[in-house]
N, C-alpha and C. Protein backbone atom coordinates (compact mmCIF):
# COMPACT_ATOMS: atom_id res chain seq x y z
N UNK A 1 -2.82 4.51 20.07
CA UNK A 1 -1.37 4.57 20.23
C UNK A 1 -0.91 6.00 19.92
N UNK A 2 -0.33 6.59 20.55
CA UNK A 2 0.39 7.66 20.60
C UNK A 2 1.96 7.40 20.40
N UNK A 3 2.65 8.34 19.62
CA UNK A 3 3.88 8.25 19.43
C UNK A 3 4.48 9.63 19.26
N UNK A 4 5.27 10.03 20.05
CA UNK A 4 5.80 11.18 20.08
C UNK A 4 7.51 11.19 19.54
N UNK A 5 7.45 12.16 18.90
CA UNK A 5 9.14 12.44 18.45
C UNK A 5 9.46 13.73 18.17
N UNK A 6 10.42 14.17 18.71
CA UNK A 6 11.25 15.61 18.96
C UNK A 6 9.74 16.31 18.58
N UNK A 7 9.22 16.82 17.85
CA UNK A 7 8.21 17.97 17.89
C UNK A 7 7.08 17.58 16.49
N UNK A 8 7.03 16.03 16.94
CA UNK A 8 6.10 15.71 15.99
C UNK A 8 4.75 14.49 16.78
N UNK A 9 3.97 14.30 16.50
CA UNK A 9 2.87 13.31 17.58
C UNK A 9 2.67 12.61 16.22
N UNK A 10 2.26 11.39 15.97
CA UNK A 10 1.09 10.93 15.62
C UNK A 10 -0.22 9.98 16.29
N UNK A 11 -0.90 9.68 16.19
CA UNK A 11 -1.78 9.36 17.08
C UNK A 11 -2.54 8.45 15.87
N UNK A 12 -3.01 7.11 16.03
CA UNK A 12 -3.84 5.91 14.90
C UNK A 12 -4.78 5.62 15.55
N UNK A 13 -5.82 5.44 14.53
CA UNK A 13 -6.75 5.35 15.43
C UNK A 13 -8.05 4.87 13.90
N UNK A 14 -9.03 3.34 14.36
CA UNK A 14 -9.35 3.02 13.11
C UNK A 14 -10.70 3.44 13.40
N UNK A 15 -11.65 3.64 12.57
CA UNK A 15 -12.82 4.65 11.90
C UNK A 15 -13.96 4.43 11.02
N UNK A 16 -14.65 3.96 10.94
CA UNK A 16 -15.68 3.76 9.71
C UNK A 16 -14.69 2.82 8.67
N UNK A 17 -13.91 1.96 9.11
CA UNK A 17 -12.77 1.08 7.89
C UNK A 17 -11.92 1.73 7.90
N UNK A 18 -11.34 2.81 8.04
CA UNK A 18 -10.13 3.10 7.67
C UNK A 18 -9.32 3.24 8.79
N UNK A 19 -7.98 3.81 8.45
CA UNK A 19 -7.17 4.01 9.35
C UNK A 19 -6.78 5.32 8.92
N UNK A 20 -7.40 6.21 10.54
CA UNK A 20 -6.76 7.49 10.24
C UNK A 20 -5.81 7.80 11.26
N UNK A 21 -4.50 8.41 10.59
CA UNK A 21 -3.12 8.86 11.20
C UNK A 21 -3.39 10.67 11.45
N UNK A 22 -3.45 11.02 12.43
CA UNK A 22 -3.57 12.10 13.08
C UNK A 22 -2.04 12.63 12.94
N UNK A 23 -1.71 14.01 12.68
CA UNK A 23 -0.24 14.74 12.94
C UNK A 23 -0.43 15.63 13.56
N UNK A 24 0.26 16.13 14.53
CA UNK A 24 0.46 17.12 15.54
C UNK A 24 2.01 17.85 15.61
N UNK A 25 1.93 18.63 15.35
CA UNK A 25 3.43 19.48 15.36
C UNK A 25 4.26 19.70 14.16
N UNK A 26 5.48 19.55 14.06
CA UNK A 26 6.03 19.72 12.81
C UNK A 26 7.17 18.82 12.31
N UNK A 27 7.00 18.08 11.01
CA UNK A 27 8.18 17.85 10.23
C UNK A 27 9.08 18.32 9.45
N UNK A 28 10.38 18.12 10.17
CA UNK A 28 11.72 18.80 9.57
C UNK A 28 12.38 17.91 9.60
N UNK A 29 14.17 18.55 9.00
CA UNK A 29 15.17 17.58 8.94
C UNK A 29 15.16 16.97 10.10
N UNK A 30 15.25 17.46 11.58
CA UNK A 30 15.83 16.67 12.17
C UNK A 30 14.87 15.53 12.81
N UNK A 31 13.80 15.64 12.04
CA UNK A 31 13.10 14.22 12.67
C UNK A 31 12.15 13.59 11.19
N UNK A 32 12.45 13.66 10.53
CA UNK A 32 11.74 13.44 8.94
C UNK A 32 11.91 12.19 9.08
N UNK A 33 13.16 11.57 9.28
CA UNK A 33 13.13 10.08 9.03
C UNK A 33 12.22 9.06 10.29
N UNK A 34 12.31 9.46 11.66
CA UNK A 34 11.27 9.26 12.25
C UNK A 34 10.41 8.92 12.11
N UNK A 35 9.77 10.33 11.89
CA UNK A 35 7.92 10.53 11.18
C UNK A 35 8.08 9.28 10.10
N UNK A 36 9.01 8.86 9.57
CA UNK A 36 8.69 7.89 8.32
C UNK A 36 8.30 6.76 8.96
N UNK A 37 9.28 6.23 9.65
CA UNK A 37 9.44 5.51 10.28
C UNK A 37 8.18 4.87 11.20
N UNK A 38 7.78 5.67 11.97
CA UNK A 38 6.48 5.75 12.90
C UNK A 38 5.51 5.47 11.81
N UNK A 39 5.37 6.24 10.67
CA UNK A 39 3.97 6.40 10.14
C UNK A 39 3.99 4.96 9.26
N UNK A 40 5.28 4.17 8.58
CA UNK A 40 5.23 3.27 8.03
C UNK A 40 4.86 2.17 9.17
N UNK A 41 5.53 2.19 9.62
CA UNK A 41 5.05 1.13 11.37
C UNK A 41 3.14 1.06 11.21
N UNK A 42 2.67 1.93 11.29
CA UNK A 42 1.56 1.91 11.38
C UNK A 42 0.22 1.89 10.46
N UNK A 43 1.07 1.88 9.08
CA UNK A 43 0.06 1.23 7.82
C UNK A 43 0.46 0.20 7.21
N UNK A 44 1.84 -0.69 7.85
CA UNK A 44 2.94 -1.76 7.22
C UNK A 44 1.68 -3.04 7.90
N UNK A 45 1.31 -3.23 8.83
CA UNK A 45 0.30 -4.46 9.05
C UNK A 45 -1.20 -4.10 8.81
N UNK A 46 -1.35 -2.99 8.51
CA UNK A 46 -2.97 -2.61 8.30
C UNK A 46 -3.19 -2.97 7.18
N UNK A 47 -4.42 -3.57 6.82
CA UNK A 47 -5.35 -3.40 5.37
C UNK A 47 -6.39 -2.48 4.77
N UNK A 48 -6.21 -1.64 6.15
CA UNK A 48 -7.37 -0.71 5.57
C UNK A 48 -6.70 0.43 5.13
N UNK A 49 -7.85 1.19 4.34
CA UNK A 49 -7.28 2.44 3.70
C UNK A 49 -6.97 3.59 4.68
N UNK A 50 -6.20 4.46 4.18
CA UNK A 50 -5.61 5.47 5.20
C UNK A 50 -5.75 6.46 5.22
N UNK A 51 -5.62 7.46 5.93
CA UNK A 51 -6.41 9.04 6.03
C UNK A 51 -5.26 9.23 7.19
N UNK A 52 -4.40 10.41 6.55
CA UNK A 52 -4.00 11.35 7.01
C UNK A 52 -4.21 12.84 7.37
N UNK A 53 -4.41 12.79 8.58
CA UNK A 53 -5.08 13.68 8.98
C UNK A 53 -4.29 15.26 9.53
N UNK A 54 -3.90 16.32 8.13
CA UNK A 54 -2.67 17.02 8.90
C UNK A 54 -3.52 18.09 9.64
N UNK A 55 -4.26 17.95 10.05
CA UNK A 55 -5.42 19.61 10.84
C UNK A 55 -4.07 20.33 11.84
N UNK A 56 -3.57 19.45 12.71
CA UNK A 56 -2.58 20.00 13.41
C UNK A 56 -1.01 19.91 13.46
N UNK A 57 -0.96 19.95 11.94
CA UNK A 57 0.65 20.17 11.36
C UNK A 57 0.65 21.12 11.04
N UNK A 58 1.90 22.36 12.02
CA UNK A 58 1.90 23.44 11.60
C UNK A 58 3.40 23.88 10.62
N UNK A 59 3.81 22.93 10.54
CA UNK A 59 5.15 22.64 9.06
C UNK A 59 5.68 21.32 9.37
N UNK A 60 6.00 21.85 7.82
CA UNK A 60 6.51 20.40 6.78
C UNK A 60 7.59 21.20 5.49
N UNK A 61 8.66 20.62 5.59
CA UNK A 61 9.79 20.67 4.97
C UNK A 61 9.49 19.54 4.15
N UNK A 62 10.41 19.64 3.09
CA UNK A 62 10.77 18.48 1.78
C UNK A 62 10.66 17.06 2.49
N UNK A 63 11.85 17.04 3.48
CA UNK A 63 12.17 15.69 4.02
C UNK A 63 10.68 15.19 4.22
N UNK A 64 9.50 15.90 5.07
CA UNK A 64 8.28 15.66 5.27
C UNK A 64 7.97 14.87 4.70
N UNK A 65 7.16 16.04 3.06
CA UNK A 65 7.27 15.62 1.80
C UNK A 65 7.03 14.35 1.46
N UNK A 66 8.67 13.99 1.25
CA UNK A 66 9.36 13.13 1.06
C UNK A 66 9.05 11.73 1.85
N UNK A 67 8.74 11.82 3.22
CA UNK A 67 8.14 11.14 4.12
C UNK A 67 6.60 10.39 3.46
N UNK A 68 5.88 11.37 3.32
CA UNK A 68 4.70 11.15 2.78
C UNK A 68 4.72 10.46 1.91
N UNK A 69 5.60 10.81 0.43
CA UNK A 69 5.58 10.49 -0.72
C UNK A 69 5.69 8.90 -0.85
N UNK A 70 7.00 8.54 -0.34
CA UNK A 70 7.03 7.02 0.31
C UNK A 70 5.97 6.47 0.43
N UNK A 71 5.36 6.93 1.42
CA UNK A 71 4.46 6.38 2.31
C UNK A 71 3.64 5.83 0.99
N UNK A 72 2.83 7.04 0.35
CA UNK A 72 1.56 6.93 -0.74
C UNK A 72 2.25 5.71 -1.63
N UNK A 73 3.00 6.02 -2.19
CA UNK A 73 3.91 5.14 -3.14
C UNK A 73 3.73 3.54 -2.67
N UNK A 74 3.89 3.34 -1.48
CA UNK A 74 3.99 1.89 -0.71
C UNK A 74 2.77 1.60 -0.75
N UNK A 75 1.92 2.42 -0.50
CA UNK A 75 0.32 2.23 -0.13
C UNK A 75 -0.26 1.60 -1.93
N UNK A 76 0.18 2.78 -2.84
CA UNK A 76 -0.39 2.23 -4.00
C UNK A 76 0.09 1.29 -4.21
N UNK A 77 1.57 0.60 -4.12
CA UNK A 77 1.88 -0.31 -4.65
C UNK A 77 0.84 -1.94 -3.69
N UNK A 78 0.54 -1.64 -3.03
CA UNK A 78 -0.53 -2.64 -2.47
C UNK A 78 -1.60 -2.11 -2.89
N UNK A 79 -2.52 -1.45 -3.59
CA UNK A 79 -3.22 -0.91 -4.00
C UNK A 79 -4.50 -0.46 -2.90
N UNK A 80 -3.67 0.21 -1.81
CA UNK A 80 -4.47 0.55 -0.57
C UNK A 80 -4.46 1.79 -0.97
N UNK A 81 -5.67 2.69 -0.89
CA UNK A 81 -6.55 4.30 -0.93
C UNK A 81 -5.56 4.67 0.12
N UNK A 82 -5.23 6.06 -0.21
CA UNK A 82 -4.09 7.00 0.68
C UNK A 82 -4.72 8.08 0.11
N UNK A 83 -5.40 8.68 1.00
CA UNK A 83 -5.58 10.48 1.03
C UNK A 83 -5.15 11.54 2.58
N UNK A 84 -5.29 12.59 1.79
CA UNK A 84 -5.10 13.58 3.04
C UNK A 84 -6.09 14.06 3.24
N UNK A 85 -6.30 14.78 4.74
CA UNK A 85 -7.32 15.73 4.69
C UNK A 85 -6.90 17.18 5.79
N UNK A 86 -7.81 17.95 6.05
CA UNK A 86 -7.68 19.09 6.90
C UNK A 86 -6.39 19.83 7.06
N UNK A 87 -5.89 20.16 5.30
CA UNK A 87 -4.93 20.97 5.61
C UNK A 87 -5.22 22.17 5.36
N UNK A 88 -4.57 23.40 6.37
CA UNK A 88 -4.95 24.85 6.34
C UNK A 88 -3.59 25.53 6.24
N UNK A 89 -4.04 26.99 6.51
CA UNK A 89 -2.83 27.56 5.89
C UNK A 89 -1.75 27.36 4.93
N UNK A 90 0.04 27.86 5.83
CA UNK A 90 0.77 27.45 5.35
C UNK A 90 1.13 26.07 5.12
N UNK A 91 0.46 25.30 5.40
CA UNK A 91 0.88 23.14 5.30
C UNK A 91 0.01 23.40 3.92
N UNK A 92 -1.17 23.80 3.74
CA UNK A 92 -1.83 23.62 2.51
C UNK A 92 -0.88 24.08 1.40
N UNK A 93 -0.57 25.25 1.85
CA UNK A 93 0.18 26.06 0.76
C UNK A 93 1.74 25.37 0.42
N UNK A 94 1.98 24.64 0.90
CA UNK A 94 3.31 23.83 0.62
C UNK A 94 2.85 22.88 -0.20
N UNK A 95 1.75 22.07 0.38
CA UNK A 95 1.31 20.98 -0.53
C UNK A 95 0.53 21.31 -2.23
N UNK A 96 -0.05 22.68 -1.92
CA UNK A 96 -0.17 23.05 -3.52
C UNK A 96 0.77 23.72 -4.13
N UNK A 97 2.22 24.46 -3.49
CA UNK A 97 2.96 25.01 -4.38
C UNK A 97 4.09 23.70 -4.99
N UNK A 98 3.93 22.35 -4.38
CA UNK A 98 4.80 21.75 -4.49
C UNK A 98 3.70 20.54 -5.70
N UNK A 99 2.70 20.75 -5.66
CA UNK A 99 1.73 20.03 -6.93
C UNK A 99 1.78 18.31 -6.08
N UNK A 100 1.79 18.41 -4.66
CA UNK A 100 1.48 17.54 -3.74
C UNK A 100 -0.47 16.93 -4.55
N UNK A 101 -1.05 17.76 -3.74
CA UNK A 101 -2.42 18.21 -4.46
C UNK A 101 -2.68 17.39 -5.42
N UNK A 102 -1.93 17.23 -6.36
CA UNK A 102 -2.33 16.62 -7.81
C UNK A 102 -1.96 15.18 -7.43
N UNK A 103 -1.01 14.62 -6.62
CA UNK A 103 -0.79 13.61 -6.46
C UNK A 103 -1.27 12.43 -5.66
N UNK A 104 -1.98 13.52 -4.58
CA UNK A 104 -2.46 12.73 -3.61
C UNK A 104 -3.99 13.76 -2.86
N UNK A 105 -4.85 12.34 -3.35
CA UNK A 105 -6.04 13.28 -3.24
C UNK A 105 -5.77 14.04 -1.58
N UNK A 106 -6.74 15.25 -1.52
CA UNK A 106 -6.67 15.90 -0.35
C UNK A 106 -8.47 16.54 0.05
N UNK A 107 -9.26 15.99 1.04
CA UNK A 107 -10.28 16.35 1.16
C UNK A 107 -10.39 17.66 2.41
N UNK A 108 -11.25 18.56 2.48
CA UNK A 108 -11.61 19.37 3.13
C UNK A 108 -11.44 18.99 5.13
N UNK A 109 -12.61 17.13 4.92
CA UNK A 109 -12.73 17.05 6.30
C UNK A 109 -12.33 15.88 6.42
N UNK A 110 -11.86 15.03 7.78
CA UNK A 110 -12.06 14.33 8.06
C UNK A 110 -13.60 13.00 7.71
N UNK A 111 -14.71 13.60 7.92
CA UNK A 111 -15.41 12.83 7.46
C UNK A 111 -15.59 12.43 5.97
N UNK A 112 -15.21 13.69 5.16
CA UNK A 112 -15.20 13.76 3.91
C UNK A 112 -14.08 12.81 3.08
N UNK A 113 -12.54 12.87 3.44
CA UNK A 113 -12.22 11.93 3.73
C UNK A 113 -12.21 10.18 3.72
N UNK A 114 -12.89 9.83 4.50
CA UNK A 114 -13.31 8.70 5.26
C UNK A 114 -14.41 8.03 3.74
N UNK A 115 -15.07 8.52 3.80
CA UNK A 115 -16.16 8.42 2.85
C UNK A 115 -16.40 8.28 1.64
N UNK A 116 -14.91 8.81 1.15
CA UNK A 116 -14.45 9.43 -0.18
C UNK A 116 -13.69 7.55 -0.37
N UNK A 117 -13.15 6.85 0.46
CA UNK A 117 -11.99 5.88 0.36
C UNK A 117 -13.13 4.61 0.68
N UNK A 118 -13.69 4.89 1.12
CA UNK A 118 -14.08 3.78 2.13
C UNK A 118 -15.67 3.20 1.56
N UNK A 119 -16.28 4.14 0.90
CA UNK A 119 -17.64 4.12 0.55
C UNK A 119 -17.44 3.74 -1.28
């Protein structure tokens, strides 16, 4: 499933048990609630653990963030595994100046990832 909004993709797609959420483009104000929206849609009937995959998010604002934060929050409170993986550059550097990082594990790769939740 593909889902596109103003300048954001996600793409689901399930994996060795999990469910990994692919991002493509960028979250800002004017589509933050969206991205929530979409990404809750798509771990709200799943049982498996989740992997967010930001390799091709090239920004993320608070609202993002904020998006995410939810998300993890909902996930623990069912006590479903929520990590990130493949963030570079500036997306990395938001998520460690903001102590994201500490909150929500973040692996190098995709497979790494996967393996880390699931194994």
């Amino acid at each position: 499933m593909v889902i596109q909004n103003n300048q954001v993709k996600l793409q689901a797609n399930q994996a060795e048990g999990a469910l990994v959420i692919s991002v493509t483009g960028q979250v800002h104000g004017l589509n933050a609630r969206e991205f929530h929206d979409k990404l809750y849609k798509e771990i709200i009937d799943s049982d498996s653990p989740v992997v967010l995959d930001l390799e091709n998010l090239t920004y993320i604002n608070s609202a993002g963030l904020r998006s995410i934060l939810l998300v993890a929050k909902r996930l623990k409170g069912r006590n479903t595994r929520f990590v990130l993986c493949c963030l570079y550059g500036p997306v990395k550097e938001i998520f460690e100046i903001t102590a994201f990082d500490k909150i929500i594990d973040m692996f190098k790769s995709r497979s790494d990832a996967i393996a880390a939740i699931t194994g």
